[in-house]
N, C-alpha and C. Protein backbone atom coordinates (compact mmCIF):
# COMPACT_ATOMS: atom_id res chain seq x y z
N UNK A 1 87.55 69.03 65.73
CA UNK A 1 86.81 70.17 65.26
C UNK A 1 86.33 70.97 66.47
N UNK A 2 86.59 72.24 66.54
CA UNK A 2 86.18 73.09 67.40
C UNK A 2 84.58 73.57 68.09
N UNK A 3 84.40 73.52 68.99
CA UNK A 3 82.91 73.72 69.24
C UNK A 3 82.40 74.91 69.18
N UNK A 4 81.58 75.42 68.73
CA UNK A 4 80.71 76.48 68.62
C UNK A 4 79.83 76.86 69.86
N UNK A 5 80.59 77.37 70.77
CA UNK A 5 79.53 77.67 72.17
C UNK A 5 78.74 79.10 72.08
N UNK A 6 78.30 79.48 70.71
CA UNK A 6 77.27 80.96 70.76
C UNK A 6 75.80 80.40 71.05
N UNK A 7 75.88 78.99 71.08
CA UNK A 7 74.44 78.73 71.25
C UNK A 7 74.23 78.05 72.95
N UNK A 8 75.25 78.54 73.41
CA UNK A 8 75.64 78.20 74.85
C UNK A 8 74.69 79.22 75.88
N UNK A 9 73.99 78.46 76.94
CA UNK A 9 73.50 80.06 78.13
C UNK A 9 74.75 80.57 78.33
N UNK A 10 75.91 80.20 78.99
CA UNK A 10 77.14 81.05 78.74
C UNK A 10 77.38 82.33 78.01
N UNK A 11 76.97 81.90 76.77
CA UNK A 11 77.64 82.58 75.91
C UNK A 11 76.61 84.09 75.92
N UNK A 12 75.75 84.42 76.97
CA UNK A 12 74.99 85.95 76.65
C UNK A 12 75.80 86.63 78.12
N UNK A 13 76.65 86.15 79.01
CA UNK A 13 77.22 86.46 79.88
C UNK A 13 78.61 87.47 79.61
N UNK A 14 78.48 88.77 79.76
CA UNK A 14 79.34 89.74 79.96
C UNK A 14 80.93 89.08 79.51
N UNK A 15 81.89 89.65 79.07
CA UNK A 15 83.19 89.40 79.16
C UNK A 15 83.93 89.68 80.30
N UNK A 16 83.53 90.77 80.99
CA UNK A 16 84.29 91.95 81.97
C UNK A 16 83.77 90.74 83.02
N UNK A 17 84.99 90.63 83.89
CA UNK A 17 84.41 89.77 84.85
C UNK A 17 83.51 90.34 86.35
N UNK A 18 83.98 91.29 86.43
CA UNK A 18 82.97 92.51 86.99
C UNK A 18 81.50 92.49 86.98
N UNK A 19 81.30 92.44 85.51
CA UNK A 19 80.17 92.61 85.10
C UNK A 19 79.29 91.01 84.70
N UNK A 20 80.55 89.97 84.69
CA UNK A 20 79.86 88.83 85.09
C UNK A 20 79.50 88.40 86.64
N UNK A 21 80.22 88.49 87.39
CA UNK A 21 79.63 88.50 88.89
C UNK A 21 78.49 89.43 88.87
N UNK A 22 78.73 90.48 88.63
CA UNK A 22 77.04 91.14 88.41
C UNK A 22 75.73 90.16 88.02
N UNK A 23 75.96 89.82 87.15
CA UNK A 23 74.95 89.48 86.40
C UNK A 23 74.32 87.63 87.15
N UNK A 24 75.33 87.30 87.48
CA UNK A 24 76.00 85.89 88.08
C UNK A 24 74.96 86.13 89.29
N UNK A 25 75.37 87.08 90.54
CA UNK A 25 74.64 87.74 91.53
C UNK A 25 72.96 87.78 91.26
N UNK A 26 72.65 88.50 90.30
CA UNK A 26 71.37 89.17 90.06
C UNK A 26 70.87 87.31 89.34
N UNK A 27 71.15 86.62 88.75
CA UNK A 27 70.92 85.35 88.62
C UNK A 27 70.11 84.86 89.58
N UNK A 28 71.40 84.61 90.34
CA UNK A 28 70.97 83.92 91.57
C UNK A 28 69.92 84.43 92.56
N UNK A 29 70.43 85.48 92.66
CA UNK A 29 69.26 86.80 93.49
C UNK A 29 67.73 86.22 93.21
N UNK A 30 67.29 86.51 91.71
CA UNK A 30 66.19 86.66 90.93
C UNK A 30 65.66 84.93 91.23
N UNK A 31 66.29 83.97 91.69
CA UNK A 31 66.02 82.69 91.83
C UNK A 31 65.97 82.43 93.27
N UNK A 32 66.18 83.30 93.83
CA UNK A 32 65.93 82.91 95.47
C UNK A 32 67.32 81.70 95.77
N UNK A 33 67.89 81.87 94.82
CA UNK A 33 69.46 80.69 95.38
C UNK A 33 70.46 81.68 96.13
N UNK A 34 70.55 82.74 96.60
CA UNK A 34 71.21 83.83 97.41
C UNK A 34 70.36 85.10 97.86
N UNK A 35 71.06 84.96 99.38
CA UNK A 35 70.32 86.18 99.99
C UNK A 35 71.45 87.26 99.46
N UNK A 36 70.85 88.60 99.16
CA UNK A 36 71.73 89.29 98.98
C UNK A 36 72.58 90.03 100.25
N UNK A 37 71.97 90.02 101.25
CA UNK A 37 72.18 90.71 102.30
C UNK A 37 73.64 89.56 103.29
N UNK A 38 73.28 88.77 103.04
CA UNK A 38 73.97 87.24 103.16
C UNK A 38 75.56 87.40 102.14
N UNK A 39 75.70 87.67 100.92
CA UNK A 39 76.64 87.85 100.08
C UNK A 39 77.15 89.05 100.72
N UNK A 40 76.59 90.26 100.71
CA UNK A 40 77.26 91.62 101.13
C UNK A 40 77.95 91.27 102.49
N UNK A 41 77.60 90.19 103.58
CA UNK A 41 78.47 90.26 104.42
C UNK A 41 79.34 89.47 104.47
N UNK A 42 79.57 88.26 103.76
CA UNK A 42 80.70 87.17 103.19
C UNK A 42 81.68 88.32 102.42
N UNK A 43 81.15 89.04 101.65
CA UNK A 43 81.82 90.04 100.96
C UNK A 43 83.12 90.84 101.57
N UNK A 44 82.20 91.27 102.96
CA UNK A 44 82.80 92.22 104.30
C UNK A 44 83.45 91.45 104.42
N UNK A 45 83.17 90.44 104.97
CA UNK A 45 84.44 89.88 105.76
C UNK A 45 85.78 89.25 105.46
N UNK A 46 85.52 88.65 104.58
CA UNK A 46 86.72 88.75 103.38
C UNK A 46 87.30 89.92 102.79
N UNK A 47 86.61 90.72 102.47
CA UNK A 47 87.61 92.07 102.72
C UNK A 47 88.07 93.01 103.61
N UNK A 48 87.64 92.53 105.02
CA UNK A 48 87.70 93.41 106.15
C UNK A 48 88.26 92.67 107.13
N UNK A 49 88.14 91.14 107.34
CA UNK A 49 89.19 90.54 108.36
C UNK A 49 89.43 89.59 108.01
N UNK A 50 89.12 88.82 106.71
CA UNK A 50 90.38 88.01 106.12
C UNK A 50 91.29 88.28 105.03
N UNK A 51 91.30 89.10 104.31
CA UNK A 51 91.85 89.72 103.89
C UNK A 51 93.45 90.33 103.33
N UNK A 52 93.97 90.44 102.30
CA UNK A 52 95.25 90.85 102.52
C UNK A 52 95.87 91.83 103.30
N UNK A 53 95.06 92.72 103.43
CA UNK A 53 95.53 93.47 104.37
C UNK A 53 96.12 92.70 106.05
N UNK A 54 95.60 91.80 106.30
CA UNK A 54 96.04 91.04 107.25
C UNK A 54 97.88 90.71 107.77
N UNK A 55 97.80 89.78 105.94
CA UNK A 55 98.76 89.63 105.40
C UNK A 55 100.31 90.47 105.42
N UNK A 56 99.37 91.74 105.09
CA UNK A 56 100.17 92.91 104.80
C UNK A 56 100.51 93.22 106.61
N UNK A 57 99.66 93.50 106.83
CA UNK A 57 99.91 93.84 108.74
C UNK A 57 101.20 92.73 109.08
N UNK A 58 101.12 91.80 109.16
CA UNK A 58 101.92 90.59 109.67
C UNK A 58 103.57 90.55 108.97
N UNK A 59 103.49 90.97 107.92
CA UNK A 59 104.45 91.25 107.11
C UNK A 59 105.38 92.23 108.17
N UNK A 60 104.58 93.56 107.57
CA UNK A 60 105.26 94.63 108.45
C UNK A 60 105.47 94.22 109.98
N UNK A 61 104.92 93.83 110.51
CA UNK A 61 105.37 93.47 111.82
C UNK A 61 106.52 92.78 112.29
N UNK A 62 106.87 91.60 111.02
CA UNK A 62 108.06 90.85 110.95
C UNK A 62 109.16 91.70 111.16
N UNK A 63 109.00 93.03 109.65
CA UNK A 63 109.93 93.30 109.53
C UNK A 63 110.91 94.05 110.72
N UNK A 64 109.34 94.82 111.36
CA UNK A 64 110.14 95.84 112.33
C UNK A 64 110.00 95.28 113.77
N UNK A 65 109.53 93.62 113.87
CA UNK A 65 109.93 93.36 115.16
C UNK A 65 110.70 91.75 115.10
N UNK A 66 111.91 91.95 115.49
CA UNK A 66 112.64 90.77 115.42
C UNK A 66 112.22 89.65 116.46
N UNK A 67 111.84 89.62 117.66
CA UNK A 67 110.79 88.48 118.47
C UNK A 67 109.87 87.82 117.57
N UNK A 68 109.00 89.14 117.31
CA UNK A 68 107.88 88.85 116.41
C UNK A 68 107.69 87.33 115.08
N UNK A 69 109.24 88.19 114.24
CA UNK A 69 109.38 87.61 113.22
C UNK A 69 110.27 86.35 113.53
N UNK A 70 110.91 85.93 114.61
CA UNK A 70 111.15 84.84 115.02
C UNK A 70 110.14 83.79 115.36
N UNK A 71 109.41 84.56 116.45
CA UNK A 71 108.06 83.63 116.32
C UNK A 71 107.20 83.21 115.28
N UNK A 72 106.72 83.80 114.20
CA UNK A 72 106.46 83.45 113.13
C UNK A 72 107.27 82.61 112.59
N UNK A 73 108.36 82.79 112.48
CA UNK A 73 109.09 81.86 111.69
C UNK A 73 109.62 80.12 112.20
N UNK A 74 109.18 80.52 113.48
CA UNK A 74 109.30 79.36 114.41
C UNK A 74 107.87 78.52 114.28
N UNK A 75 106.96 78.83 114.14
CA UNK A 75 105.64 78.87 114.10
C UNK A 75 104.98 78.31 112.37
């Protein structure tokens, strides 16, 4: 028999997952379990130097340098 989770804390949490990290954030925030200033730069840096774009750089580099993409591939 199937469980009924409307009586779940879960269950008043956003669908949009967007808008659950929101809310997820402001949670934690409101409890002193995250600095916010602390998140915004884990945030950065994962989108600014770990990142796919990285990925993407290294890629292209393969393609248009054959040393390059030897070494990588050696590597």
């Amino acid at each position: 028999m199937p469980h009924d989770h409307s009586d779940h804390p879960h269950a008043v949490l956003p669908s949009d997952p967007a808008l659950r990290v929101k809310a997820l954030e402001t949670i934690l925030t409101r409890k002193g379990l995250i600095d916010p200033a602390a998140l915004d730069e884990i945030i950065d840096t994962y989108q600014n130097k770990i990142g796919p774009q990285n990925g993407a750089r290294v890629v292209a580099r393969a393609w248009s340098d054959p040393v390059f993409k030897a070494a990588l591939l050696a590597d």
